[in-house]
PDB file of N, CA and C in Angstrom:
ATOM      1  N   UNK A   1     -66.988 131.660 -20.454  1.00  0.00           N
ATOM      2  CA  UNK A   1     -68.189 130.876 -20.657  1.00  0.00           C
ATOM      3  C   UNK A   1     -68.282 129.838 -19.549  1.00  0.00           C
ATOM      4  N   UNK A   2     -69.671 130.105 -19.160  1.00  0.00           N
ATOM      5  CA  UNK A   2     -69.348 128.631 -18.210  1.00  0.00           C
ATOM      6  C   UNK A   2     -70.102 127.501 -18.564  1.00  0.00           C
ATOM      7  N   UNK A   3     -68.960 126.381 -18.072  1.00  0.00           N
ATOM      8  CA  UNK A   3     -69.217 124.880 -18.492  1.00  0.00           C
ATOM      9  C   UNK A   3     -70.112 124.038 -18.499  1.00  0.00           C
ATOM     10  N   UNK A   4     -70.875 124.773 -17.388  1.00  0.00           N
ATOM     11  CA  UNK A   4     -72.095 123.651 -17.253  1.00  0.00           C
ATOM     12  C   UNK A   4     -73.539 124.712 -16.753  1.00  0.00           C
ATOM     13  N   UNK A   5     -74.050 124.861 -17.632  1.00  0.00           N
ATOM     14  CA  UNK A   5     -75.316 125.873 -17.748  1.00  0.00           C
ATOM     15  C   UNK A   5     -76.335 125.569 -17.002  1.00  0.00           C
ATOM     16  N   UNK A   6     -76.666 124.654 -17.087  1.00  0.00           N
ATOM     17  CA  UNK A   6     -77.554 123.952 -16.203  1.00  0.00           C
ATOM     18  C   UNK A   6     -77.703 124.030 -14.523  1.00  0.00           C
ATOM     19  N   UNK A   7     -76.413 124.093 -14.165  1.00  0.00           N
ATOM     20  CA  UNK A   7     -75.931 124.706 -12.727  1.00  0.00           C
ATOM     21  C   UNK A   7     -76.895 125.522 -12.332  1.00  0.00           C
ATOM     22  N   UNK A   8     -76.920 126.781 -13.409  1.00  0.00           N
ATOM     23  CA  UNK A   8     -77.404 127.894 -12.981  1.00  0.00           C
ATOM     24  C   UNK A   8     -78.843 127.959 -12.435  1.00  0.00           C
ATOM     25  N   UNK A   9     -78.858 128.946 -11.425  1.00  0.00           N
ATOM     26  CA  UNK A   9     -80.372 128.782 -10.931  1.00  0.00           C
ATOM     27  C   UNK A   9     -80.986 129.796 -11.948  1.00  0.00           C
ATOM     28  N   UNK A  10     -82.654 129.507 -11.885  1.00  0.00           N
ATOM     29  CA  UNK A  10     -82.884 130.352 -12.400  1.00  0.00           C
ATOM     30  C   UNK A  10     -84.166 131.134 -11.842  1.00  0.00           C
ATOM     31  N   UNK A  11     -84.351 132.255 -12.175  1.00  0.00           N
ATOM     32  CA  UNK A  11     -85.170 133.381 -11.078  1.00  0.00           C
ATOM     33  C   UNK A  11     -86.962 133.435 -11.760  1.00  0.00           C
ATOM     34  N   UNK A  12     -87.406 133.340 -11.148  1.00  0.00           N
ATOM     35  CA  UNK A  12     -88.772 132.989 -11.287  1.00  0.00           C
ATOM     36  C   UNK A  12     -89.376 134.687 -10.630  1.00  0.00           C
ATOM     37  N   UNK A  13     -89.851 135.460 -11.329  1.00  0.00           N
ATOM     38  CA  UNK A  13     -90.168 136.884 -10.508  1.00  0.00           C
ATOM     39  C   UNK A  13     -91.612 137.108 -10.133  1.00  0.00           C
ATOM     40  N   UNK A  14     -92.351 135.489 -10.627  1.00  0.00           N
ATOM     41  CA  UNK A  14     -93.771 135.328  -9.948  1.00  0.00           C
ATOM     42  C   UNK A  14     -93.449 134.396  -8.530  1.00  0.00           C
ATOM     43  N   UNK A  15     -92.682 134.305  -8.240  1.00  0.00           N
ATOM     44  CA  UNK A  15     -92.247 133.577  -7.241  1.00  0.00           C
ATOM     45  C   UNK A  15     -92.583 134.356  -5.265  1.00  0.00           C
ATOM     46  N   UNK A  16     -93.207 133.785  -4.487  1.00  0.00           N
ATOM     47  CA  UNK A  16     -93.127 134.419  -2.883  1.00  0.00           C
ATOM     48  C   UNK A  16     -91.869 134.516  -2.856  1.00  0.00           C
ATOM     49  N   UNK A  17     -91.735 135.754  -1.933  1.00  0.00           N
ATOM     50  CA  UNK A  17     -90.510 136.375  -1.545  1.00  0.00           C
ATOM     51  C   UNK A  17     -89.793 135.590  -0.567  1.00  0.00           C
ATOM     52  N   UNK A  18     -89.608 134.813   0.057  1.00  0.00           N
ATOM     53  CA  UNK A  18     -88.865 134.199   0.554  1.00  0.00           C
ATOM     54  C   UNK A  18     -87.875 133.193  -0.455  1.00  0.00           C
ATOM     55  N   UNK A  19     -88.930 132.776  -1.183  1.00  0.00           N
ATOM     56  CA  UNK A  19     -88.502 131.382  -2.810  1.00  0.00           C
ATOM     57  C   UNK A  19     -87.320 132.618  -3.430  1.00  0.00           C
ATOM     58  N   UNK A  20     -87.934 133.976  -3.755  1.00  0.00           N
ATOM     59  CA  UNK A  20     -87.193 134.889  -4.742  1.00  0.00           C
ATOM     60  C   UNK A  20     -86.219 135.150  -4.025  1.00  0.00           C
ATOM     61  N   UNK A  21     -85.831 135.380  -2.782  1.00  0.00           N
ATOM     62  CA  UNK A  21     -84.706 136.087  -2.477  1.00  0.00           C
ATOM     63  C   UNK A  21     -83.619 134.790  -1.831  1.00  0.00           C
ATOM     64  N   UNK A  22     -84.006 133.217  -1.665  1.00  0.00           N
ATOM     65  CA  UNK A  22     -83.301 132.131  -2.256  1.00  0.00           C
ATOM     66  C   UNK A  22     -82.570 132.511  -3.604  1.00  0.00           C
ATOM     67  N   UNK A  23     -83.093 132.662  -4.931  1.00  0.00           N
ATOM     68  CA  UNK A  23     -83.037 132.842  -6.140  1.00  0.00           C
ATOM     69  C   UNK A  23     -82.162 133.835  -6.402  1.00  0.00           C
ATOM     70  N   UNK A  24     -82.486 134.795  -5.556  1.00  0.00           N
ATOM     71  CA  UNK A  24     -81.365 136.252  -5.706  1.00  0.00           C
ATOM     72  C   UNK A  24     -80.222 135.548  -5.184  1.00  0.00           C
ATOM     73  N   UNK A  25     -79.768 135.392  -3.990  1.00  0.00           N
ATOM     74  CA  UNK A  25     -78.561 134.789  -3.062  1.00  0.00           C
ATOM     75  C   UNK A  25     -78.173 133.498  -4.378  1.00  0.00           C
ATOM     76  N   UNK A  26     -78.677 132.770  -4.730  1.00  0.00           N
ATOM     77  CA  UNK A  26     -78.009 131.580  -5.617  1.00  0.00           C
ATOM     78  C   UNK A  26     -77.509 132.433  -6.769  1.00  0.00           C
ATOM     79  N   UNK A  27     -77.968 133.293  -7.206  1.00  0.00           N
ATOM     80  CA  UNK A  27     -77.309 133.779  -8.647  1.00  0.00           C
ATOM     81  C   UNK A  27     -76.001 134.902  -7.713  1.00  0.00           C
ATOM     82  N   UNK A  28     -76.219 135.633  -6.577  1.00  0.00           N
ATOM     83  CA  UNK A  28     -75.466 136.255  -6.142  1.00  0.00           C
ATOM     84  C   UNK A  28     -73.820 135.413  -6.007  1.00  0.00           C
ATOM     85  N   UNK A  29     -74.565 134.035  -5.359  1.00  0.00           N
ATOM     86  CA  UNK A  29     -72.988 132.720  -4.956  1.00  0.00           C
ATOM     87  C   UNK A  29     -72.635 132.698  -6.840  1.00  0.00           C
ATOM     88  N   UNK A  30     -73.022 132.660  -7.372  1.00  0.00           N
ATOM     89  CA  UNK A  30     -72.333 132.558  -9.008  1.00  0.00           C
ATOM     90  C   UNK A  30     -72.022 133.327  -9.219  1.00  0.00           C
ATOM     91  N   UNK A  31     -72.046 134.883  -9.033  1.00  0.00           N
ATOM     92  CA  UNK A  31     -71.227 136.317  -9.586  1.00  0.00           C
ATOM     93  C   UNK A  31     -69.985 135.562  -8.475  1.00  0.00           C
ATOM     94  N   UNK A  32     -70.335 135.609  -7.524  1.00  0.00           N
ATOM     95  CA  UNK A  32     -68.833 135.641  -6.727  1.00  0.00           C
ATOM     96  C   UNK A  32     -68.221 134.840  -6.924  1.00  0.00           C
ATOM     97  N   UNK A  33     -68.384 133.547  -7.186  1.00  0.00           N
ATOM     98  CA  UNK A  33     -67.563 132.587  -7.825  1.00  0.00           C
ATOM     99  C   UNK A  33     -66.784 133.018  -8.721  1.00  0.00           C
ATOM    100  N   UNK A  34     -67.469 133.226  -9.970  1.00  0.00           N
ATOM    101  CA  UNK A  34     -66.967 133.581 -10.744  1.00  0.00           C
ATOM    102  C   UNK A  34     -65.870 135.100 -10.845  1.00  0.00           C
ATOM    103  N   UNK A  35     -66.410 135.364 -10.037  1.00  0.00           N
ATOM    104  CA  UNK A  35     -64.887 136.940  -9.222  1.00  0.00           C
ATOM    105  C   UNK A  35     -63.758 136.332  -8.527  1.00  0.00           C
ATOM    106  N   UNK A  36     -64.349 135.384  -7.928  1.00  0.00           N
ATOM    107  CA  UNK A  36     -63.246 134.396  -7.085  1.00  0.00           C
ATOM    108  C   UNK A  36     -62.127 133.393  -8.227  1.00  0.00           C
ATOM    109  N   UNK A  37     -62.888 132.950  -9.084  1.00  0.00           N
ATOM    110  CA  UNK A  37     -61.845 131.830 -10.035  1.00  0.00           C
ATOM    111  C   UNK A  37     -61.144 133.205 -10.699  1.00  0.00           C
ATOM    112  N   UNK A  38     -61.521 134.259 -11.017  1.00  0.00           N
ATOM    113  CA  UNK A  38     -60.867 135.076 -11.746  1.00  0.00           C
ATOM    114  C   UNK A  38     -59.447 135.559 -11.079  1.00  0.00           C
ATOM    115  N   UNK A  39     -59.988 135.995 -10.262  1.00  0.00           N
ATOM    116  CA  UNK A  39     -58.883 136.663  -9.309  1.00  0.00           C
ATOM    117  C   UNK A  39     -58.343 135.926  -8.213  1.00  0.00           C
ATOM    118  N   UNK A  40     -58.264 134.643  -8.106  1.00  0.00           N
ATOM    119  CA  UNK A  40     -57.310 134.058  -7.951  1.00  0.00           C
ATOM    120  C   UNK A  40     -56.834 133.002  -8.711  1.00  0.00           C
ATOM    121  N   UNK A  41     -56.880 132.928 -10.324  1.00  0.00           N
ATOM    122  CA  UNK A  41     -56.484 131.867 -11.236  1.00  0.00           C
ATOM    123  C   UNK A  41     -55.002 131.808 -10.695  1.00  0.00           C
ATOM    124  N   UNK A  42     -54.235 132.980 -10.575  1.00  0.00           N
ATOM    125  CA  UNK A  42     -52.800 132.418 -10.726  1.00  0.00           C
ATOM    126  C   UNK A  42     -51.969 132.525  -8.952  1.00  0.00           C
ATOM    127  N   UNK A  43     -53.076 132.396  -8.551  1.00  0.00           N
ATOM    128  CA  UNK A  43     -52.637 132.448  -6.799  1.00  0.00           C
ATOM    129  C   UNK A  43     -51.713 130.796  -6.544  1.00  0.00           C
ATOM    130  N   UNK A  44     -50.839 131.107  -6.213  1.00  0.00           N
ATOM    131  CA  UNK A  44     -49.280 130.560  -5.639  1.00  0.00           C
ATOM    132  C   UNK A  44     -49.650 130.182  -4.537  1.00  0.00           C
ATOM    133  N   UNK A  45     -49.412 128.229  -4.151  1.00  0.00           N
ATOM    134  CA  UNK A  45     -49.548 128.257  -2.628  1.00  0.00           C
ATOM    135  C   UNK A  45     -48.001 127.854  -2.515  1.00  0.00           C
ATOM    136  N   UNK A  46     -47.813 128.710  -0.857  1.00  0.00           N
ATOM    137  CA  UNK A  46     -46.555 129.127  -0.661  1.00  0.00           C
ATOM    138  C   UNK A  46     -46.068 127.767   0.756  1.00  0.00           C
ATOM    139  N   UNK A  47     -46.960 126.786   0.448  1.00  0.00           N
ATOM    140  CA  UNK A  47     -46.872 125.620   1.638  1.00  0.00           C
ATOM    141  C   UNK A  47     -46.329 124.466   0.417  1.00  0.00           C
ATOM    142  N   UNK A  48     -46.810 124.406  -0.451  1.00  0.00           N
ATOM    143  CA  UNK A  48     -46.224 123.143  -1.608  1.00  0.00           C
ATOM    144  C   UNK A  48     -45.247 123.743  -2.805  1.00  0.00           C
ATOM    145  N   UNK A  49     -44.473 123.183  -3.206  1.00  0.00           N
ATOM    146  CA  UNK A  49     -43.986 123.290  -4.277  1.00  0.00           C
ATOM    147  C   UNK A  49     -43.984 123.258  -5.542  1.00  0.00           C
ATOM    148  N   UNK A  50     -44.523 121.783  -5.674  1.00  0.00           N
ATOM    149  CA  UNK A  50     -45.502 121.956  -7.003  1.00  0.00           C
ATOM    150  C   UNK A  50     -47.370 121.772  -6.606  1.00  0.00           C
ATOM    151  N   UNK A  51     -47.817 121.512  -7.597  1.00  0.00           N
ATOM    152  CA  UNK A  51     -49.272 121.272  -7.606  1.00  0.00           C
ATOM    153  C   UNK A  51     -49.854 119.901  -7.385  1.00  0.00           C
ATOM    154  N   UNK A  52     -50.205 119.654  -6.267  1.00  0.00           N
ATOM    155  CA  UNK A  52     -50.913 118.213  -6.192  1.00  0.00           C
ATOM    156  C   UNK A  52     -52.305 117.943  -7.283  1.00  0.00           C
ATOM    157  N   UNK A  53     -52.011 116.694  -7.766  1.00  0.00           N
ATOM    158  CA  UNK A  53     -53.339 116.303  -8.810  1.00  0.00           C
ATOM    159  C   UNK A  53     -55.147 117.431  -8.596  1.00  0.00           C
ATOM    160  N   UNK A  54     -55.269 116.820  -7.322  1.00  0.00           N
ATOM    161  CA  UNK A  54     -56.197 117.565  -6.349  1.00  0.00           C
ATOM    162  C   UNK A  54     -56.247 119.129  -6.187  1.00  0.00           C
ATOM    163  N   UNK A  55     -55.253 119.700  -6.458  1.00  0.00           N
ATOM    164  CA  UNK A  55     -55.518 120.774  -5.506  1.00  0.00           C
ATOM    165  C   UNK A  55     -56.365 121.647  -6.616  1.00  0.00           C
ATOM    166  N   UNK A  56     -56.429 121.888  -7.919  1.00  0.00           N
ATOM    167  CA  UNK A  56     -57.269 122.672  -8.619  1.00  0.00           C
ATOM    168  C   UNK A  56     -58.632 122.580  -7.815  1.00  0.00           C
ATOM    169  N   UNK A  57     -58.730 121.288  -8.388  1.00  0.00           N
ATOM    170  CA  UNK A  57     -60.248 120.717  -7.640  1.00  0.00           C
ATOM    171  C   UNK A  57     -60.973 121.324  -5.915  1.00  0.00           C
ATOM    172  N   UNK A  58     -60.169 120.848  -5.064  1.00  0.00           N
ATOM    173  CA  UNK A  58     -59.727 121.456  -4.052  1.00  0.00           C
ATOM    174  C   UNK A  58     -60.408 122.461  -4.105  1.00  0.00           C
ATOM    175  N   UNK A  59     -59.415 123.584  -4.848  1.00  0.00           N
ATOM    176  CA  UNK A  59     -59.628 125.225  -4.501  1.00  0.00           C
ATOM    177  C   UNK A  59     -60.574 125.670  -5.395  1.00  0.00           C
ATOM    178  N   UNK A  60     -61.043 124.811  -5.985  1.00  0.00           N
ATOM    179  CA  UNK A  60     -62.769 125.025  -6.804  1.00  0.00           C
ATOM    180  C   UNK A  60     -63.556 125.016  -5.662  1.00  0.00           C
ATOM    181  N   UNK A  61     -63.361 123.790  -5.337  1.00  0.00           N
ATOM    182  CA  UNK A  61     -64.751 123.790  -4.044  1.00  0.00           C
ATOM    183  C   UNK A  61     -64.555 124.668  -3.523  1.00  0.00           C
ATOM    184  N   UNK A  62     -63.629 125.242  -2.777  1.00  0.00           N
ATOM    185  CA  UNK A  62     -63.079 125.707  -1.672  1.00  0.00           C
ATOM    186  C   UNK A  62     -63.808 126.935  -2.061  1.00  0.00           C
ATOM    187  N   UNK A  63     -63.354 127.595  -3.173  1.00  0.00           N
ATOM    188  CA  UNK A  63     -63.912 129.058  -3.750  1.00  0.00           C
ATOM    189  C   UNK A  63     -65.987 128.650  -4.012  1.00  0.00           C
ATOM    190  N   UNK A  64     -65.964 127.834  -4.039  1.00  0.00           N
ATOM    191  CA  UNK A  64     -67.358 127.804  -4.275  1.00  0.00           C
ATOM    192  C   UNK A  64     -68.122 127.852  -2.853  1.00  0.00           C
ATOM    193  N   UNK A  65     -67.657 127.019  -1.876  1.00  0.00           N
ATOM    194  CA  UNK A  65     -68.464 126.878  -0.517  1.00  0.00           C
ATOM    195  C   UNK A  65     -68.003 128.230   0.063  1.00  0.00           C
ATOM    196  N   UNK A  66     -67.494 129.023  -0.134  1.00  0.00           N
ATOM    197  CA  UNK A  66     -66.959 130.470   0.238  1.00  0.00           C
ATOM    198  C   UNK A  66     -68.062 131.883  -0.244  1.00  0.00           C
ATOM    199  N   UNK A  67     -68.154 131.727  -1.458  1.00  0.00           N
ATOM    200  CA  UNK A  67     -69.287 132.009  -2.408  1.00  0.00           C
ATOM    201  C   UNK A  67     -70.487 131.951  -1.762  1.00  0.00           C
ATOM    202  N   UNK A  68     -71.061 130.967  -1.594  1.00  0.00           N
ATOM    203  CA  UNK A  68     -72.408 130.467  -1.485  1.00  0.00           C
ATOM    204  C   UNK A  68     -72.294 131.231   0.209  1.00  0.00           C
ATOM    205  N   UNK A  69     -71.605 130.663   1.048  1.00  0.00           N
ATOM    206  CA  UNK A  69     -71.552 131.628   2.655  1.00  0.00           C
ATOM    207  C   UNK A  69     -71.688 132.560   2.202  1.00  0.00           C
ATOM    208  N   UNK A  70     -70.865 133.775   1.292  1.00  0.00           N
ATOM    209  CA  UNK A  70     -70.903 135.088   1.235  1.00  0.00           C
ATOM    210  C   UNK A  70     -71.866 135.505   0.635  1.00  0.00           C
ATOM    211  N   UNK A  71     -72.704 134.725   0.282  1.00  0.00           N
ATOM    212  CA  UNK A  71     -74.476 135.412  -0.924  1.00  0.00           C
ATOM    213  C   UNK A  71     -75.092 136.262   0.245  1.00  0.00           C
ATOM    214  N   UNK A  72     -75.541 137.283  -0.217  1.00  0.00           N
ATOM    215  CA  UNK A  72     -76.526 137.654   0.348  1.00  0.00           C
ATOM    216  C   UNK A  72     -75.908 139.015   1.230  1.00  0.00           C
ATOM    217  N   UNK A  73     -74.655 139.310   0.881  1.00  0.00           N
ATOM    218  CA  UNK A  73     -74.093 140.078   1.914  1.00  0.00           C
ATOM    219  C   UNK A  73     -72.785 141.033   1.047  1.00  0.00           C
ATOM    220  N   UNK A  74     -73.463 140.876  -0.151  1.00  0.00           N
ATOM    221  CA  UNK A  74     -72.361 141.805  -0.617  1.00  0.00           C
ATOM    222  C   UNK A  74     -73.276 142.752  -1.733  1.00  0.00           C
ATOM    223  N   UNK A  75     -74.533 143.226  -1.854  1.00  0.00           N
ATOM    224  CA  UNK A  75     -75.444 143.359  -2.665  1.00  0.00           C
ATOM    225  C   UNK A  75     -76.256 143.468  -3.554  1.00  0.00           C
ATOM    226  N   UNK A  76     -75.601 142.141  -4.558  1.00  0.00           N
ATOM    227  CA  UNK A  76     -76.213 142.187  -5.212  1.00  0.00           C
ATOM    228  C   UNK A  76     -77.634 141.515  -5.371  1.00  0.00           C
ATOM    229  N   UNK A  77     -77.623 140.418  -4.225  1.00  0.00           N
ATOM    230  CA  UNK A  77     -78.849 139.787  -4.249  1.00  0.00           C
ATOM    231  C   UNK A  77     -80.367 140.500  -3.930  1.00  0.00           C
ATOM    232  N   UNK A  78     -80.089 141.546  -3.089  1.00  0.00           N
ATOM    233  CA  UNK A  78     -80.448 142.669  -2.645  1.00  0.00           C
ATOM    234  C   UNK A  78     -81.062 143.678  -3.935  1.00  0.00           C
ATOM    235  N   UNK A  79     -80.242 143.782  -4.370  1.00  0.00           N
ATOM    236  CA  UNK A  79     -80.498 144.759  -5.350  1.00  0.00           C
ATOM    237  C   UNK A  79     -81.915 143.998  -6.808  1.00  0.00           C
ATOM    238  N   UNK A  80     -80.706 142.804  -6.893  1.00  0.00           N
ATOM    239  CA  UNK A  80     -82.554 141.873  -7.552  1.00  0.00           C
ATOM    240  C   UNK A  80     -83.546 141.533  -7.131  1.00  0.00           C
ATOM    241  N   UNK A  81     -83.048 141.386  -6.348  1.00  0.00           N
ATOM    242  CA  UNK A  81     -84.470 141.213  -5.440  1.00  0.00           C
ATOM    243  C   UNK A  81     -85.577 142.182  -5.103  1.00  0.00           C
ATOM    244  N   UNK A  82     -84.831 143.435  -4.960  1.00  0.00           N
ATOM    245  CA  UNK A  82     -85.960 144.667  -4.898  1.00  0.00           C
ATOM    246  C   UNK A  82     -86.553 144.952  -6.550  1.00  0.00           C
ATOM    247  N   UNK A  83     -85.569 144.839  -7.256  1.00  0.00           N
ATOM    248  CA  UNK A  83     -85.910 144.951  -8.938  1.00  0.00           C
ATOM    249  C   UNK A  83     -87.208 143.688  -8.927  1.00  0.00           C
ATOM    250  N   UNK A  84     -86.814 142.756  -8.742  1.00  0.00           N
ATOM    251  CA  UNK A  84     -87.373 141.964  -9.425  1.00  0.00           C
ATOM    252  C   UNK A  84     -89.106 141.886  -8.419  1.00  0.00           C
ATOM    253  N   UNK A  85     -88.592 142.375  -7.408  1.00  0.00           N
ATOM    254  CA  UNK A  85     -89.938 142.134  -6.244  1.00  0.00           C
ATOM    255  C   UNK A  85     -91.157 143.437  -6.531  1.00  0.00           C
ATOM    256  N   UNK A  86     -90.642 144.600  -6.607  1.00  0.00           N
ATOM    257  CA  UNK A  86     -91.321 145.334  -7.048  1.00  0.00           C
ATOM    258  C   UNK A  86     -92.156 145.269  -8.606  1.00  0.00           C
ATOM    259  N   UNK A  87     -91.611 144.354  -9.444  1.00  0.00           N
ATOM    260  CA  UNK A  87     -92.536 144.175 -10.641  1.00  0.00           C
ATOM    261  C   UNK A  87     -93.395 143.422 -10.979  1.00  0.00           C
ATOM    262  N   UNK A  88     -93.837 142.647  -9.636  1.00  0.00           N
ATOM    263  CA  UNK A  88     -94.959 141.678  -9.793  1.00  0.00           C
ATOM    264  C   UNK A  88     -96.404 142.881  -9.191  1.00  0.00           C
TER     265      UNK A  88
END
């Protein structure tokens, strides 16, 4: 479940195609996020020993500004976007 709902963008499919395929890429950076916290919950850094206060936090952002670069290029934004563009 995620924590804060509101985050989420949300897709408007009366929207110009430039606005919609913004909309696609923002929900695209949230699938990958959310692939990213998954599959690396129990990733080991092999430079510290234990866990600094910070570093969860850290490697939140870190996985999030990673996300948001990679929208648009792995296809799913693509794929809503033609769904959703073709039904207006």
């Amino acid at each position: 479940m995620l924590a804060n709902q509101s985050a989420l963008p949300s897709i408007d499919e009366k929207t110009d195609n430039v606005k919609l395929k913004e909309q696609t890429d923002a929900f695209e950076s949230i699938i990958l996020k959310m692939l990213m916290d998954s599959a690396m919950q129990n990733e080991k850094n092999i430079f510290s020993a234990q866990n600094d206060p910070g570093d969860k936090i850290y490697k939140s952002m870190y996985r999030e500004e990673l996300a948001k670069a990679s929208a648009g290029s792995f296809g799913f934004s693509e794929m809503l976007y033609n769904y959703l563009s073709q039904r207006v």
